[in-house]
PDB file of N, CA and C in Angstrom:
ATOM      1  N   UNK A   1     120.866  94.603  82.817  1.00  0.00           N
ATOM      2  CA  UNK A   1     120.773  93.502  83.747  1.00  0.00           C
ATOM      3  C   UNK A   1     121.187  93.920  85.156  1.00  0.00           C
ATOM      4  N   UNK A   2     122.258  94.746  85.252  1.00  0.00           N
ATOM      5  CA  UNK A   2     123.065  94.812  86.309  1.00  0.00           C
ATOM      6  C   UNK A   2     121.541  96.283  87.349  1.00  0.00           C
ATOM      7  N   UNK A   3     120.889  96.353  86.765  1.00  0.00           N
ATOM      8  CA  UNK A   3     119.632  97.243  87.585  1.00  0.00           C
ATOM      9  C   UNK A   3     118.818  96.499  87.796  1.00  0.00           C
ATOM     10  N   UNK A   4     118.208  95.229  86.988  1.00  0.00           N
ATOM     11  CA  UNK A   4     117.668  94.718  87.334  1.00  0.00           C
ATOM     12  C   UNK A   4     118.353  93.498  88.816  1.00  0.00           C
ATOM     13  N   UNK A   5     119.276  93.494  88.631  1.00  0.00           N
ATOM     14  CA  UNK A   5     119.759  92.868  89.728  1.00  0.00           C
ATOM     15  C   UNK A   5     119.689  94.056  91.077  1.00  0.00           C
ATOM     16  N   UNK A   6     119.975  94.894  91.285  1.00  0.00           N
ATOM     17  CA  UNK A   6     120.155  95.668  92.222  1.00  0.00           C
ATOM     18  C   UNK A   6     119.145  96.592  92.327  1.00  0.00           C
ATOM     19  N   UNK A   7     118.037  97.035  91.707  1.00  0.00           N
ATOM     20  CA  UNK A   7     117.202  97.708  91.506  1.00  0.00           C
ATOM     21  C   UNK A   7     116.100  97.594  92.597  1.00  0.00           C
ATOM     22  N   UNK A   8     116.129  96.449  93.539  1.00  0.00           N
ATOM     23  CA  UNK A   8     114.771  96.002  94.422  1.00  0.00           C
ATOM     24  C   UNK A   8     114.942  96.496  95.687  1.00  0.00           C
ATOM     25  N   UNK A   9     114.630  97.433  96.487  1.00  0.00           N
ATOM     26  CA  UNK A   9     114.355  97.518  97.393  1.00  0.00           C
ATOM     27  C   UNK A   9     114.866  96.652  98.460  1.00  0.00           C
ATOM     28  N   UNK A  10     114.803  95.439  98.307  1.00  0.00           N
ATOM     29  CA  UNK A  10     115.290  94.298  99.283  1.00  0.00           C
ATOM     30  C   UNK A  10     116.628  93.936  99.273  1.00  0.00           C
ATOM     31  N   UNK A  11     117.519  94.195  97.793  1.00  0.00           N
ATOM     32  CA  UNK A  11     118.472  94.108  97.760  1.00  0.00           C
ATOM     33  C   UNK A  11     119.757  94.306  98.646  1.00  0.00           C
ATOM     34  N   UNK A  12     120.153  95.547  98.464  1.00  0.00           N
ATOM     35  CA  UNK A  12     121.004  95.425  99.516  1.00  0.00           C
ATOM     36  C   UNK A  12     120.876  95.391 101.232  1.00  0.00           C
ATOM     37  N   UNK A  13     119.741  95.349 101.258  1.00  0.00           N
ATOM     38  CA  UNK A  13     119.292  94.853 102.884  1.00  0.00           C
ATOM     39  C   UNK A  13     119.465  93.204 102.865  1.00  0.00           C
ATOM     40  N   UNK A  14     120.099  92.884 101.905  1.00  0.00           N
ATOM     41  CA  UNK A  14     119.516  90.847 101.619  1.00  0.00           C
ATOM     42  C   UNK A  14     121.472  90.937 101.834  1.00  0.00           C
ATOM     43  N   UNK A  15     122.127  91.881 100.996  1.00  0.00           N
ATOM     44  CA  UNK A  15     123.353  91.957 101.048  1.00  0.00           C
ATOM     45  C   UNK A  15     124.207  92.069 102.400  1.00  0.00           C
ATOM     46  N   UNK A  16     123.542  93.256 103.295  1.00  0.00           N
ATOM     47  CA  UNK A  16     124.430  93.618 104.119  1.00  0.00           C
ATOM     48  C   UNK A  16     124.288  92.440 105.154  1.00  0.00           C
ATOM     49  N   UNK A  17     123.120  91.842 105.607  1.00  0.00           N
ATOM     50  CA  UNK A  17     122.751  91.009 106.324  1.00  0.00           C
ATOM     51  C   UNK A  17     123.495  89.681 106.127  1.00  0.00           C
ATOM     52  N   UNK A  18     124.084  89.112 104.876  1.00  0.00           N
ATOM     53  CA  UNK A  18     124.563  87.808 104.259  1.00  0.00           C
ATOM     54  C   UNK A  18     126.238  88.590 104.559  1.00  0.00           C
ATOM     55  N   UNK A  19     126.481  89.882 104.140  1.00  0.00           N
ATOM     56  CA  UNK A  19     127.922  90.342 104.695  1.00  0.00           C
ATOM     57  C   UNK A  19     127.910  90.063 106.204  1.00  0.00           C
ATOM     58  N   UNK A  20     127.070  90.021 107.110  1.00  0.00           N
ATOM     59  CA  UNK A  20     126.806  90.092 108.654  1.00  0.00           C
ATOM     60  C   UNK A  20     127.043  89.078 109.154  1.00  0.00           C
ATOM     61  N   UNK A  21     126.456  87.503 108.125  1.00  0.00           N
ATOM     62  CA  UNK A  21     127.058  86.349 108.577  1.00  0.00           C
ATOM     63  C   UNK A  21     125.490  85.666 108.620  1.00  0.00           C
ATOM     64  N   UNK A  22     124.165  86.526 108.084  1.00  0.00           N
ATOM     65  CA  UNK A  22     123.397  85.936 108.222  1.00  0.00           C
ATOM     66  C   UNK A  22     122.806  84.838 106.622  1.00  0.00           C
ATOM     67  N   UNK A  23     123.383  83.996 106.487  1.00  0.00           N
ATOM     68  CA  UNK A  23     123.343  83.587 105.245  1.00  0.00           C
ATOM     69  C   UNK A  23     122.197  82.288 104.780  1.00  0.00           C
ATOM     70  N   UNK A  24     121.044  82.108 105.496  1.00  0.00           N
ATOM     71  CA  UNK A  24     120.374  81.232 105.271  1.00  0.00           C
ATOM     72  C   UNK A  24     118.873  81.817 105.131  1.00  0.00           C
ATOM     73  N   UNK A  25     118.217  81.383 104.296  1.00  0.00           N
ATOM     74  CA  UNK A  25     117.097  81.602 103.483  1.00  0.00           C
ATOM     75  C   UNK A  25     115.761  82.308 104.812  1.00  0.00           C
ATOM     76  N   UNK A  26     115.667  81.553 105.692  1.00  0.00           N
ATOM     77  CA  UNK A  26     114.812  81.222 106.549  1.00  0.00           C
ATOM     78  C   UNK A  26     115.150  82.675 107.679  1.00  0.00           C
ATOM     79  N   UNK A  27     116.042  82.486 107.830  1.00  0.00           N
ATOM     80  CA  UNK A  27     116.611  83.815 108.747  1.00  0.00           C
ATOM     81  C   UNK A  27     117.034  85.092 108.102  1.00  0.00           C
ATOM     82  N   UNK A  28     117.144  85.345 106.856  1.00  0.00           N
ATOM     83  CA  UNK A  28     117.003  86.601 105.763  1.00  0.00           C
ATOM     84  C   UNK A  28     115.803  86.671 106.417  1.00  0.00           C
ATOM     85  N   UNK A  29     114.871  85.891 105.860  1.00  0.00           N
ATOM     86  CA  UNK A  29     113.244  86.441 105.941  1.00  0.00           C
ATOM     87  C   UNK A  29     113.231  87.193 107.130  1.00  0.00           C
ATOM     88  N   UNK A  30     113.805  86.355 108.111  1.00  0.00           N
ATOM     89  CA  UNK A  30     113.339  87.457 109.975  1.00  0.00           C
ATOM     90  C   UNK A  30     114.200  88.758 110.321  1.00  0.00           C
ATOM     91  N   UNK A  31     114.800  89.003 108.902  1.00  0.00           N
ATOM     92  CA  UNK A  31     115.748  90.162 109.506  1.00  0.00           C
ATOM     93  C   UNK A  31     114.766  91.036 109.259  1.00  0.00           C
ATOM     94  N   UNK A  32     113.931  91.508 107.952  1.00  0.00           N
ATOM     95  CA  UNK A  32     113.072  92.403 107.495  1.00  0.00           C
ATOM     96  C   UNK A  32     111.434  92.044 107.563  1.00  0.00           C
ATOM     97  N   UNK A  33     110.830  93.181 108.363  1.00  0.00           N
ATOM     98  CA  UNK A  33     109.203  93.129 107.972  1.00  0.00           C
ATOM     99  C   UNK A  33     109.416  93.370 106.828  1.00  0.00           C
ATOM    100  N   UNK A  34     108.131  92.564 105.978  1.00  0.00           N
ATOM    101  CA  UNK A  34     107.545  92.691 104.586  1.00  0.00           C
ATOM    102  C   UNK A  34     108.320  91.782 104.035  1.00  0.00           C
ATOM    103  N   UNK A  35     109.526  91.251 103.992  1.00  0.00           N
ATOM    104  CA  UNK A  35     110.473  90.456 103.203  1.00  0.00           C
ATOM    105  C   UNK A  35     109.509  89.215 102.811  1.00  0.00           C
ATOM    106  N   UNK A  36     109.363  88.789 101.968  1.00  0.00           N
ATOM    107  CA  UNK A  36     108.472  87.598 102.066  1.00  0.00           C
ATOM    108  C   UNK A  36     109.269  86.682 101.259  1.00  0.00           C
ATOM    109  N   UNK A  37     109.076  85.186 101.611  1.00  0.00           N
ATOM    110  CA  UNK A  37     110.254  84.476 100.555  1.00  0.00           C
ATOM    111  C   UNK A  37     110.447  84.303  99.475  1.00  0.00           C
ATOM    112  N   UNK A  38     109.355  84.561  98.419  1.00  0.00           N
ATOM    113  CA  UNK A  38     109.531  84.218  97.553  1.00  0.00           C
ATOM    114  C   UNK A  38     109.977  85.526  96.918  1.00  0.00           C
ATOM    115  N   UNK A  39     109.653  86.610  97.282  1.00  0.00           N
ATOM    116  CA  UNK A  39     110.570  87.926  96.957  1.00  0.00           C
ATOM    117  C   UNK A  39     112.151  87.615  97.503  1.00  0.00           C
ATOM    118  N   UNK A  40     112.471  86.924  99.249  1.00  0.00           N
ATOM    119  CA  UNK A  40     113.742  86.378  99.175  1.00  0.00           C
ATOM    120  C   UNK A  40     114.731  86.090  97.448  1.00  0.00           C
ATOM    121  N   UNK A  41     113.836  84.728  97.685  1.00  0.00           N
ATOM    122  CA  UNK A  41     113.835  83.743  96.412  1.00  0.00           C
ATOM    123  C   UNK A  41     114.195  84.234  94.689  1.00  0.00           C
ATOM    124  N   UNK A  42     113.817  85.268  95.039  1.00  0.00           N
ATOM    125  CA  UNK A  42     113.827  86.298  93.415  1.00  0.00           C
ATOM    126  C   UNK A  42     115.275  86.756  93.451  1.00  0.00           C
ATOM    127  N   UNK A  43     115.547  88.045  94.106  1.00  0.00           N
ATOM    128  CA  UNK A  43     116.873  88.573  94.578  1.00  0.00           C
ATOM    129  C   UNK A  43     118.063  87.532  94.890  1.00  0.00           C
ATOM    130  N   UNK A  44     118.040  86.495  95.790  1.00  0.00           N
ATOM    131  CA  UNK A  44     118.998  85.544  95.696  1.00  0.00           C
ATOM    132  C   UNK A  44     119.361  84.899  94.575  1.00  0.00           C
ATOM    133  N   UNK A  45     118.553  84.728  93.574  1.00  0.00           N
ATOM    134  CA  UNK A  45     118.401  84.091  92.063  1.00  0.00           C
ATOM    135  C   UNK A  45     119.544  85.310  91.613  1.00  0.00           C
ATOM    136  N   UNK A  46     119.049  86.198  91.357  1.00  0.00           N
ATOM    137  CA  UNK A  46     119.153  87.427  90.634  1.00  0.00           C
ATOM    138  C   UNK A  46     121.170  87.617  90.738  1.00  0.00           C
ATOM    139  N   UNK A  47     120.832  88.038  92.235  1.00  0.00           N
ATOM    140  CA  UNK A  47     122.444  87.996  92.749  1.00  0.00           C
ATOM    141  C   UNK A  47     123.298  86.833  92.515  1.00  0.00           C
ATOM    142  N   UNK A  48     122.913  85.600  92.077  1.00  0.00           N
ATOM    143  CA  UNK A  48     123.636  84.180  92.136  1.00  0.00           C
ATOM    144  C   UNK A  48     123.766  84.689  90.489  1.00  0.00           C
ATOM    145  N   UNK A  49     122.879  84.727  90.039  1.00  0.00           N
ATOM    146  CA  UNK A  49     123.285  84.910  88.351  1.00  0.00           C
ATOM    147  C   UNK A  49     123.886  85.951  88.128  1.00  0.00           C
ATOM    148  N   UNK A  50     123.971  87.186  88.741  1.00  0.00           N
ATOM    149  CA  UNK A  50     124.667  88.420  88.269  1.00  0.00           C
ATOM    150  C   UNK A  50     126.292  88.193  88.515  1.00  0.00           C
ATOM    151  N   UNK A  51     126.456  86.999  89.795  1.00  0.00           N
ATOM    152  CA  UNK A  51     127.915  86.390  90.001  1.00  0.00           C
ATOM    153  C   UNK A  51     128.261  87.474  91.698  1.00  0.00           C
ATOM    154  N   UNK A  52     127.384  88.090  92.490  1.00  0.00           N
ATOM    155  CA  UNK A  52     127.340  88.615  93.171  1.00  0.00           C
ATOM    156  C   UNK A  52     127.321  87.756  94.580  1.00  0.00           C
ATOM    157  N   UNK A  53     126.608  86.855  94.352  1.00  0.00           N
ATOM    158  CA  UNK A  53     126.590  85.833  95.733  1.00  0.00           C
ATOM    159  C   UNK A  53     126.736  84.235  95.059  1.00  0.00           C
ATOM    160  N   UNK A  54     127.080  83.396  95.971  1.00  0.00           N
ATOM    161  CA  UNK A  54     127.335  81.623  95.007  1.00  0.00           C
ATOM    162  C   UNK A  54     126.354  81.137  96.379  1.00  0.00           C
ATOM    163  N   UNK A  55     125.784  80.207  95.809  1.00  0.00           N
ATOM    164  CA  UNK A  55     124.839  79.503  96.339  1.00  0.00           C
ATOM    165  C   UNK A  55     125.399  77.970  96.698  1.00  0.00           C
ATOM    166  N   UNK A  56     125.157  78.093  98.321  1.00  0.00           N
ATOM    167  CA  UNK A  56     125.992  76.767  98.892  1.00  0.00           C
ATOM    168  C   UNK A  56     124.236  75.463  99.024  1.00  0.00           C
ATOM    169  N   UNK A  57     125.036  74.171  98.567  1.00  0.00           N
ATOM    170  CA  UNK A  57     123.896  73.525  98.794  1.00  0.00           C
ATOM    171  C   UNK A  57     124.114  72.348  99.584  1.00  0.00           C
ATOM    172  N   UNK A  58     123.572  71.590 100.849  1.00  0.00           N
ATOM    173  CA  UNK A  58     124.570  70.574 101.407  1.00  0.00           C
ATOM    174  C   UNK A  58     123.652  69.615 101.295  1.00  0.00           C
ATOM    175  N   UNK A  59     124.173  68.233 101.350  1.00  0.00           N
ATOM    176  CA  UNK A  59     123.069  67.350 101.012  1.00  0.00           C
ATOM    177  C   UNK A  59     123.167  66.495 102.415  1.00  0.00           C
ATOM    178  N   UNK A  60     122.071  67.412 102.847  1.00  0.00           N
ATOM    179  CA  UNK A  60     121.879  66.794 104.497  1.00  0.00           C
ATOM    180  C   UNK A  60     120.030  66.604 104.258  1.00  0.00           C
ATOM    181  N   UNK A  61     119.705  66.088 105.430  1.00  0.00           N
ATOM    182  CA  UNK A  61     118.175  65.574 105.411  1.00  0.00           C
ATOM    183  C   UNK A  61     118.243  66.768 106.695  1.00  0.00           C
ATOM    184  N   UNK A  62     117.388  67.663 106.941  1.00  0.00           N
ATOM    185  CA  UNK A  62     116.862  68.214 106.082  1.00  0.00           C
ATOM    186  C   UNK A  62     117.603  69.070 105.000  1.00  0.00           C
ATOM    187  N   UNK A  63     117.400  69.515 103.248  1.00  0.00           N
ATOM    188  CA  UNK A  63     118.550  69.746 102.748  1.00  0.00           C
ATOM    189  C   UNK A  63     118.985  71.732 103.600  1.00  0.00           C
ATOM    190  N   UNK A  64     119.948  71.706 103.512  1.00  0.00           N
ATOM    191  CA  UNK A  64     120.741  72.819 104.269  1.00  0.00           C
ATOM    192  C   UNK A  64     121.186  74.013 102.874  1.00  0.00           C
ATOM    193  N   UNK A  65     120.564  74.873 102.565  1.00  0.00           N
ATOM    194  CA  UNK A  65     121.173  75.878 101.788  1.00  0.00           C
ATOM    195  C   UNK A  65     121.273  77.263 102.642  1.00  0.00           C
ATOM    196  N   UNK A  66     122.908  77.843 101.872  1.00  0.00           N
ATOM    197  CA  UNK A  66     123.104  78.709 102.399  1.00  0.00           C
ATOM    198  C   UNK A  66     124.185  79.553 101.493  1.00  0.00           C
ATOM    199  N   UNK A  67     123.795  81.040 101.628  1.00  0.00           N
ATOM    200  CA  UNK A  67     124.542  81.686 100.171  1.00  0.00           C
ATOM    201  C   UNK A  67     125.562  83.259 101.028  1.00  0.00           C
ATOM    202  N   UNK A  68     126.531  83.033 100.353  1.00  0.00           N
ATOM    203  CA  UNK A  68     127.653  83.816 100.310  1.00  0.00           C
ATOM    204  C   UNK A  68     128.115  84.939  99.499  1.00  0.00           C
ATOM    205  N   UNK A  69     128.960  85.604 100.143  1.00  0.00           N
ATOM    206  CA  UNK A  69     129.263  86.798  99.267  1.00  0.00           C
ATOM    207  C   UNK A  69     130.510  85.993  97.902  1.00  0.00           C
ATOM    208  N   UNK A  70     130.588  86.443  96.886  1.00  0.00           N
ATOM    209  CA  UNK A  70     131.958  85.808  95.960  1.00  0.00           C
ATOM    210  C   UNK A  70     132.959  87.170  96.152  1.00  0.00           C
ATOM    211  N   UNK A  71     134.131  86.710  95.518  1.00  0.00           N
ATOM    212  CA  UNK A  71     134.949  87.869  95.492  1.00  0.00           C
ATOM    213  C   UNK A  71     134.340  88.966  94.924  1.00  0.00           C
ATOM    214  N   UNK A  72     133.651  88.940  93.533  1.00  0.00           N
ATOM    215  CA  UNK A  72     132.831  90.605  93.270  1.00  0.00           C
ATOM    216  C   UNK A  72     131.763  90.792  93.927  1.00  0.00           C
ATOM    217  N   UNK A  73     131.417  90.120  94.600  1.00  0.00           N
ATOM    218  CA  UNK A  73     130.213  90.694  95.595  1.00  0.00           C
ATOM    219  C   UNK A  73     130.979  91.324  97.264  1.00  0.00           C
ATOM    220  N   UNK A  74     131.957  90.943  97.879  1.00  0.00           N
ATOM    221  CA  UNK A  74     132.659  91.983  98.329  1.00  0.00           C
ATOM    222  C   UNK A  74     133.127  93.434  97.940  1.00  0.00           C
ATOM    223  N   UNK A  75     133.510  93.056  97.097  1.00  0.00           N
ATOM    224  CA  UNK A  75     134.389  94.066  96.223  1.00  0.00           C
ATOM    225  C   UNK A  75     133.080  95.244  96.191  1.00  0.00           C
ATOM    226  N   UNK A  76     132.274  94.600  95.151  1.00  0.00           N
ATOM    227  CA  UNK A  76     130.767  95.278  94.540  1.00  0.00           C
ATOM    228  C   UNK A  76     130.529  96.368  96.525  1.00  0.00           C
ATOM    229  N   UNK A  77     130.067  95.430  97.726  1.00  0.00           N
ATOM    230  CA  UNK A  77     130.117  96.179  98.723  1.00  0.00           C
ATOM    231  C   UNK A  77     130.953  96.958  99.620  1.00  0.00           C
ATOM    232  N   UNK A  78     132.292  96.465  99.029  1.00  0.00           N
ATOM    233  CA  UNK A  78     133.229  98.076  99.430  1.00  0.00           C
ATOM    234  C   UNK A  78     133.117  99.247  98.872  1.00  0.00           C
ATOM    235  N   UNK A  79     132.631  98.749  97.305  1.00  0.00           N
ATOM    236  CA  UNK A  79     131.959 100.407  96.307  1.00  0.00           C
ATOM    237  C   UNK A  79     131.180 100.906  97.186  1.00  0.00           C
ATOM    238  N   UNK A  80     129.765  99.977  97.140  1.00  0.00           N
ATOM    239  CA  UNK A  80     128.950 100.723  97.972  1.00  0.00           C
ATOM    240  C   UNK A  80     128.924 101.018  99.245  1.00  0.00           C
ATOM    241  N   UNK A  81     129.743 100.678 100.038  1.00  0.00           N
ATOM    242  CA  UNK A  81     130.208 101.389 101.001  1.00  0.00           C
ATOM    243  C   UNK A  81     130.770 103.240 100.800  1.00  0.00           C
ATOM    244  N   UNK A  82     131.700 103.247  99.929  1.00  0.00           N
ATOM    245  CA  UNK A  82     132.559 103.895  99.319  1.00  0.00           C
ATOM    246  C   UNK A  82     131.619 104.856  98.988  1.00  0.00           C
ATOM    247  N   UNK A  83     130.693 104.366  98.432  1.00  0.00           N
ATOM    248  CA  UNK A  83     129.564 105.886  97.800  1.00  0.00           C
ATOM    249  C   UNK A  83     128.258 106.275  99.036  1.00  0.00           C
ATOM    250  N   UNK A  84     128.692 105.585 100.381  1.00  0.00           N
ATOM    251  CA  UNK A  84     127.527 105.697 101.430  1.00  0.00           C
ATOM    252  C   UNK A  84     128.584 106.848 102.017  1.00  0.00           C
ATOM    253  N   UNK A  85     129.797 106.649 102.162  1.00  0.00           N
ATOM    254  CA  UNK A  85     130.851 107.770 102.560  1.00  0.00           C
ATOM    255  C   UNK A  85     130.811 108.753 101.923  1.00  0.00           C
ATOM    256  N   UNK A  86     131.069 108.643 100.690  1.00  0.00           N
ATOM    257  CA  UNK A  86     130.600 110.168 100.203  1.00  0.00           C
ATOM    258  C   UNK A  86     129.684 111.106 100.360  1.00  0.00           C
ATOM    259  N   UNK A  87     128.604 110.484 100.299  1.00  0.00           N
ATOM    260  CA  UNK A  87     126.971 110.580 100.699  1.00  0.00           C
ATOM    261  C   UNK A  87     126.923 111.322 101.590  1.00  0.00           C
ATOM    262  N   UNK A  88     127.555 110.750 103.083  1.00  0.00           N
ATOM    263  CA  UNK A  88     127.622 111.434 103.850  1.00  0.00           C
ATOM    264  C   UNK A  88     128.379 112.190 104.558  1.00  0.00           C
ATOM    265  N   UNK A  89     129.980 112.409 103.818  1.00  0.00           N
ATOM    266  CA  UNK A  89     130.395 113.525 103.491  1.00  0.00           C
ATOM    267  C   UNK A  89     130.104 115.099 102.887  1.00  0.00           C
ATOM    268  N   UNK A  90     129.531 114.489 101.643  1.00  0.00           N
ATOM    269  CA  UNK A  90     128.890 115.576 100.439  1.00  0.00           C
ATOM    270  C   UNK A  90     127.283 115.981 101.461  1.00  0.00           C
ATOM    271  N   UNK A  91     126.446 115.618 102.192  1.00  0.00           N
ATOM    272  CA  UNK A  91     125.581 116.140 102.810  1.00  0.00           C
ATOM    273  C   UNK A  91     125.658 116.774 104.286  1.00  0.00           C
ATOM    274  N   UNK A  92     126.698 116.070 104.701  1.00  0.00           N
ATOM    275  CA  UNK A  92     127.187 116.926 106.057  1.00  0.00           C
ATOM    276  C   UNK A  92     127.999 118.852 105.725  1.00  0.00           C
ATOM    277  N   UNK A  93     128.324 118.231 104.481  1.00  0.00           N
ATOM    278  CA  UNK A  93     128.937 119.387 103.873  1.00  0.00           C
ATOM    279  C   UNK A  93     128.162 120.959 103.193  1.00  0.00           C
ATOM    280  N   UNK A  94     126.774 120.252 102.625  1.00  0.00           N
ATOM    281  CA  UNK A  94     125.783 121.096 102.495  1.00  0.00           C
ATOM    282  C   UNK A  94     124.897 121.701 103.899  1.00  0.00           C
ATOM    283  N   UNK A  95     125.435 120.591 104.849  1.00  0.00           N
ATOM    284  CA  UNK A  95     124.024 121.124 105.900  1.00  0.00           C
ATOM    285  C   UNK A  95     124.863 122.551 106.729  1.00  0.00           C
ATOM    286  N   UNK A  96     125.907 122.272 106.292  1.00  0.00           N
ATOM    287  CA  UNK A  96     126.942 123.511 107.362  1.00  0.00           C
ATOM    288  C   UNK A  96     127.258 125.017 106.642  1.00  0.00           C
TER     289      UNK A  96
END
């Protein structure tokens, strides 16, 4: 499950952007060419069920949704932070 959650291409570009503060459906879409919503729509599902992001819903006219990181979805992006450092530790290290 946990690949199929993270496995898409769009994923953590849907992540870092919602870490950024950009957390609404409509404005994900304009961060990325190609993003299309209902691929949005898939990945936000995905991440809400894996327990990675919680899905805010407000009951305003027009209705207002907007989704967040949870405590393991921080956490989950300090790892991957953590292994982007290595990354580019361990390759700065080969290029020399």
């Amino acid at each position: 499950m946990f690949e199929d959650c993270i496995g898409c291409k769009w994923t953590l570009h849907i992540l870092i952007q919602i870490q950024r503060g950009v957390n609404r459906p409509r404005a994900l879409v304009k961060t990325k060419p190609g993003l299309t919503t209902k691929v949005l729509n898939e990945r936000l599902a995905k991440m809400v069920q894996f327990g990675i992001l919680e899905k805010l819903s407000y009951p305003e006219i027009p209705p207002r949704v907007e989704y967040q990181l949870t405590p393991f979805g921080k956490e989950f992006l300090e790892i991957l932070d953590r292994v982007e450092e290595l990354h580019c530790k361990f390759t700065s290290d080969l290029q020399e």
